[in-house]
PDB file of N, CA and C in Angstrom:
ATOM      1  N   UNK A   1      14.268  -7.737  -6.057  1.00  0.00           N
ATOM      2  CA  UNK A   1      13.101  -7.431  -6.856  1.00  0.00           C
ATOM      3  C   UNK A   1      13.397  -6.271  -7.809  1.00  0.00           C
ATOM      4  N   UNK A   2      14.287  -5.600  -7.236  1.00  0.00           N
ATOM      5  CA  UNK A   2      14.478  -4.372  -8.448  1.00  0.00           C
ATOM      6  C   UNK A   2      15.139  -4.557  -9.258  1.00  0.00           C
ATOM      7  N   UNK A   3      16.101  -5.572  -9.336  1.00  0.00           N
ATOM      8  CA  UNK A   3      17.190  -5.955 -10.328  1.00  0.00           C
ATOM      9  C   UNK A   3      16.198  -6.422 -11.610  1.00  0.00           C
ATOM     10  N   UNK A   4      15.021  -7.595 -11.165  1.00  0.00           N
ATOM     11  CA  UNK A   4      14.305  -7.991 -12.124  1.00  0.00           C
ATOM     12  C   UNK A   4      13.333  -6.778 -12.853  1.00  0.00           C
ATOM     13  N   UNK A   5      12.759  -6.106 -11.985  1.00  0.00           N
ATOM     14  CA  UNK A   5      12.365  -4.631 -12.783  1.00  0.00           C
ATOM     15  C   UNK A   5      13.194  -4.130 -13.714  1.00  0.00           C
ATOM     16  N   UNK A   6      14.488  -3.997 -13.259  1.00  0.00           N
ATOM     17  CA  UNK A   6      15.142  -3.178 -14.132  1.00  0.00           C
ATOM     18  C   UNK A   6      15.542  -4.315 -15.181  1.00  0.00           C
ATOM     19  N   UNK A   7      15.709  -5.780 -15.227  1.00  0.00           N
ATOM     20  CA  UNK A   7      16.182  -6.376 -16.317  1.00  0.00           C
ATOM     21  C   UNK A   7      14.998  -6.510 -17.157  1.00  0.00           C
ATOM     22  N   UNK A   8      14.029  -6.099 -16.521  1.00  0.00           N
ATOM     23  CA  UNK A   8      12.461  -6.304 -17.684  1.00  0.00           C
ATOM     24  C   UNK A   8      12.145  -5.371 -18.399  1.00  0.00           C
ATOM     25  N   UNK A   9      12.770  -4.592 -17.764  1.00  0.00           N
ATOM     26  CA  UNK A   9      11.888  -3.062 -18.140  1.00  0.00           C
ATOM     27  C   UNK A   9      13.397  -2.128 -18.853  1.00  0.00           C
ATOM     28  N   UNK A  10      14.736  -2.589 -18.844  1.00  0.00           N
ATOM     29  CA  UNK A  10      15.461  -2.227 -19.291  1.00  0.00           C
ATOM     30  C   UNK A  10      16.354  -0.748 -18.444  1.00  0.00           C
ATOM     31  N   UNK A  11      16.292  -0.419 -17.420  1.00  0.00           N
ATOM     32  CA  UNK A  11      16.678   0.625 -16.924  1.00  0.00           C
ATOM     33  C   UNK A  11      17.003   0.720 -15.521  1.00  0.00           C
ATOM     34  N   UNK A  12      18.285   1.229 -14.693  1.00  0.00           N
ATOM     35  CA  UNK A  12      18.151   1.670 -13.714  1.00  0.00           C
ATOM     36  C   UNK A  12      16.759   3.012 -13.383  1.00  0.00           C
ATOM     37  N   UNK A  13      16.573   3.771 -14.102  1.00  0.00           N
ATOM     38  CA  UNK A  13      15.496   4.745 -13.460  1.00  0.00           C
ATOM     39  C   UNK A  13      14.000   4.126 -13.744  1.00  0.00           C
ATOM     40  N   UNK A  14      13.516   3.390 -14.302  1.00  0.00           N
ATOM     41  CA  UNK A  14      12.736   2.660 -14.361  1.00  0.00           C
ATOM     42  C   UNK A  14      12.035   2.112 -13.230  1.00  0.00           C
ATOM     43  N   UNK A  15      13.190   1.326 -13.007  1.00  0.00           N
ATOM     44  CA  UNK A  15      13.144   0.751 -11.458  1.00  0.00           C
ATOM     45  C   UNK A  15      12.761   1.246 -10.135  1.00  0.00           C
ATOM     46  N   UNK A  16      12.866   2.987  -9.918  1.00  0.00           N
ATOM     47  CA  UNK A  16      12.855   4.036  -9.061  1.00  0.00           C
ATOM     48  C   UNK A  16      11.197   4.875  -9.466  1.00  0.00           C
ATOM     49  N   UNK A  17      11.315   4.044 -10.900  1.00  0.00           N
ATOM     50  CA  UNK A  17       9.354   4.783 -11.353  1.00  0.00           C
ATOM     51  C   UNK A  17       8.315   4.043 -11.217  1.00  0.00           C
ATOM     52  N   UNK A  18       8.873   2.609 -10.644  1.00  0.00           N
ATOM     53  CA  UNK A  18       7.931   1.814 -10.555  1.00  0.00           C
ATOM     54  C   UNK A  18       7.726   1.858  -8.797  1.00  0.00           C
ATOM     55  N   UNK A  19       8.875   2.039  -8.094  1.00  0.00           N
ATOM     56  CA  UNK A  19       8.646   2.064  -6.627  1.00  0.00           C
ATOM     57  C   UNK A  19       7.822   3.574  -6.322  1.00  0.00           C
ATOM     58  N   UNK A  20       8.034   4.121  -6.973  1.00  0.00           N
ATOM     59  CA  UNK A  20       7.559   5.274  -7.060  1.00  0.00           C
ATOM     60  C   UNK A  20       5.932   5.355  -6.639  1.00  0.00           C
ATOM     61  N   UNK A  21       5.749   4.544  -8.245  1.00  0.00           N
ATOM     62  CA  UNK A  21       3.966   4.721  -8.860  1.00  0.00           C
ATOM     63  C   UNK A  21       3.529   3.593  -7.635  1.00  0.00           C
ATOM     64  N   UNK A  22       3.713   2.540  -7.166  1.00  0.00           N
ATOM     65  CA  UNK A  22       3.786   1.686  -6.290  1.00  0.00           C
ATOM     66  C   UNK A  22       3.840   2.535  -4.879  1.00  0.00           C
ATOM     67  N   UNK A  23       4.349   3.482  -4.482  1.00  0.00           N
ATOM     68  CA  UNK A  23       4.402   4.336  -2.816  1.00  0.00           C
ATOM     69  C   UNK A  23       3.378   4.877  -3.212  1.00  0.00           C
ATOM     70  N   UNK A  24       3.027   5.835  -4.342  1.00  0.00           N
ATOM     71  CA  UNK A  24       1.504   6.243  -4.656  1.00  0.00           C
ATOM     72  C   UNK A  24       0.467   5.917  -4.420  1.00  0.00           C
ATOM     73  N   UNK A  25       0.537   4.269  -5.059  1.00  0.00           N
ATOM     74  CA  UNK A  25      -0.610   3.096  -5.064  1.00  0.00           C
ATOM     75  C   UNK A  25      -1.134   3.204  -3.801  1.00  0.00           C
ATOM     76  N   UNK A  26       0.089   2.741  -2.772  1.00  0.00           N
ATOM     77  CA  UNK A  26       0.255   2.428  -1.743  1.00  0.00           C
ATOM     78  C   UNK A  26      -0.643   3.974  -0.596  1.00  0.00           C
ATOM     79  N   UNK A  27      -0.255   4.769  -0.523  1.00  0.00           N
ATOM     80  CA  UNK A  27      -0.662   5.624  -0.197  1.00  0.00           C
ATOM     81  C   UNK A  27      -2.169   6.353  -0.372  1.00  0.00           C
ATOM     82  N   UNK A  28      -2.609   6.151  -1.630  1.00  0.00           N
ATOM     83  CA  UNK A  28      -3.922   6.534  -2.130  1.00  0.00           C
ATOM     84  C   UNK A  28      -4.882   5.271  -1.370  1.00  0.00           C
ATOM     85  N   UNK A  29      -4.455   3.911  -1.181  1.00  0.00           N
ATOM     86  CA  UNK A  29      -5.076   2.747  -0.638  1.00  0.00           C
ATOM     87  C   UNK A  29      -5.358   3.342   0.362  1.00  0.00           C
ATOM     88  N   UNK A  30      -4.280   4.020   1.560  1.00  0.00           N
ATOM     89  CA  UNK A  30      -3.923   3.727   2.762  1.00  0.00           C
ATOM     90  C   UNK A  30      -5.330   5.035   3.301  1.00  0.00           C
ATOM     91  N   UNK A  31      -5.274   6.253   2.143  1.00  0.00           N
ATOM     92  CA  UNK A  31      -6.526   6.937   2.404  1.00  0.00           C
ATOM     93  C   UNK A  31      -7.821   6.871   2.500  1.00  0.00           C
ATOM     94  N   UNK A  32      -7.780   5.948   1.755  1.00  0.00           N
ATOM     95  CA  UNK A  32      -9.231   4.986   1.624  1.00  0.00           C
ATOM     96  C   UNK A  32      -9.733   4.036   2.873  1.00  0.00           C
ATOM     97  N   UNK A  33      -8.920   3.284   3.053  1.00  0.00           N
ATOM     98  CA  UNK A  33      -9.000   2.425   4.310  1.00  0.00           C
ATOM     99  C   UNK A  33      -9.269   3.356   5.650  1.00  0.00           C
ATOM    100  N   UNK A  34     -10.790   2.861   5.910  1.00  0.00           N
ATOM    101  CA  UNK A  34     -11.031   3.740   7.512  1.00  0.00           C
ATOM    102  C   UNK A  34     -10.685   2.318   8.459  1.00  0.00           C
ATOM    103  N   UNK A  35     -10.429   3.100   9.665  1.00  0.00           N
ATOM    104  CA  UNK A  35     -10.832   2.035  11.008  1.00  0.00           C
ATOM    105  C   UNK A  35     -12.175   2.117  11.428  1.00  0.00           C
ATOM    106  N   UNK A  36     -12.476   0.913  11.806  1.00  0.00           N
ATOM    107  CA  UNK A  36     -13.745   0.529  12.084  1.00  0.00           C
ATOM    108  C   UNK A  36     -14.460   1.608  13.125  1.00  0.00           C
ATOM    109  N   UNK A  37     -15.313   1.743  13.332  1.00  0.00           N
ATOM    110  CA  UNK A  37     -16.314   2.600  14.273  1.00  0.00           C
ATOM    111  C   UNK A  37     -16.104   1.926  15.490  1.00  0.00           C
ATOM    112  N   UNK A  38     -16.533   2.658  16.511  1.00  0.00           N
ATOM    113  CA  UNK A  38     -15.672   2.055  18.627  1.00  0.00           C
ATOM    114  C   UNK A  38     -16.968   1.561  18.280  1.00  0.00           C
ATOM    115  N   UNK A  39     -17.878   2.130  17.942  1.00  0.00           N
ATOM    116  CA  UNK A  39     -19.243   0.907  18.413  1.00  0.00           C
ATOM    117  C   UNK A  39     -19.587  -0.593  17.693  1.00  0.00           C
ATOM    118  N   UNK A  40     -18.943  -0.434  16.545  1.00  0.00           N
ATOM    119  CA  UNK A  40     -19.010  -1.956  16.276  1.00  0.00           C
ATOM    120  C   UNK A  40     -17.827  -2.685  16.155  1.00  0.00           C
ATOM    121  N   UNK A  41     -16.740  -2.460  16.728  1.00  0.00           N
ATOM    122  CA  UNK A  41     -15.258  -2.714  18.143  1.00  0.00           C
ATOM    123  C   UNK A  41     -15.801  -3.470  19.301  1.00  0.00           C
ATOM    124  N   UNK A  42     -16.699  -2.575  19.601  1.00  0.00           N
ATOM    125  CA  UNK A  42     -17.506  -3.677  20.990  1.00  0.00           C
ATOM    126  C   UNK A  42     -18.042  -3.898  20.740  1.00  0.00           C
ATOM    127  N   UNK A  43     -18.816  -4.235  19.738  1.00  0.00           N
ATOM    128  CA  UNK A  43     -19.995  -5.350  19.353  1.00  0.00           C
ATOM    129  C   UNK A  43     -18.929  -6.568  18.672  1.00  0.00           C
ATOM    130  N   UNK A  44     -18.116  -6.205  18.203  1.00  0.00           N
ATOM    131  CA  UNK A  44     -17.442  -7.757  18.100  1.00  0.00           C
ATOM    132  C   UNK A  44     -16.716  -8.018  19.005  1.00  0.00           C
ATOM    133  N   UNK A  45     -16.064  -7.612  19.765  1.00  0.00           N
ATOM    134  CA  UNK A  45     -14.884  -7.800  20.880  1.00  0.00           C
ATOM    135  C   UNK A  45     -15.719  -7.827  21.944  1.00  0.00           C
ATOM    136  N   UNK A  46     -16.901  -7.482  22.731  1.00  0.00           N
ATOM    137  CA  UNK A  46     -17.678  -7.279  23.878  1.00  0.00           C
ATOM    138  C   UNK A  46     -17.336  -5.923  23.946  1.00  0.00           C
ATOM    139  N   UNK A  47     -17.658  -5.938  25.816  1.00  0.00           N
ATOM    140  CA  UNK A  47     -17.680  -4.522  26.140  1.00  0.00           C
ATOM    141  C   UNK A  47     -15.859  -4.575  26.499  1.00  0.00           C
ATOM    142  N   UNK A  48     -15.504  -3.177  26.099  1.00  0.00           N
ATOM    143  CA  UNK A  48     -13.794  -3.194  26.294  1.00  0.00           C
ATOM    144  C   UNK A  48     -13.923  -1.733  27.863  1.00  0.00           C
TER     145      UNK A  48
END
């Protein structure tokens, strides 16, 4: 996948700015995303 980055985009460092902005992406998502509340855990699963 990075070979095609870099043949699109013209650059080895390119390639390292897109995984980059992409671990960012990735990370800012990962803050956002809560786990569900224990009480509605056992309201879908029963009592645990």
């Amino acid at each position: 996948c990075g070979s095609i980055i870099a043949s699109l985009f013209g650059g080895f460092y390119v390639t390292f700015y897109v995984i980059f902005a992409l671990l960012i992406l990735s990370l800012a998502l990962s803050t956002t995303i809560r786990q569900p509340e224990q009480k509605m855990l056992r309201e879908a699963h029963g009592s645990l």
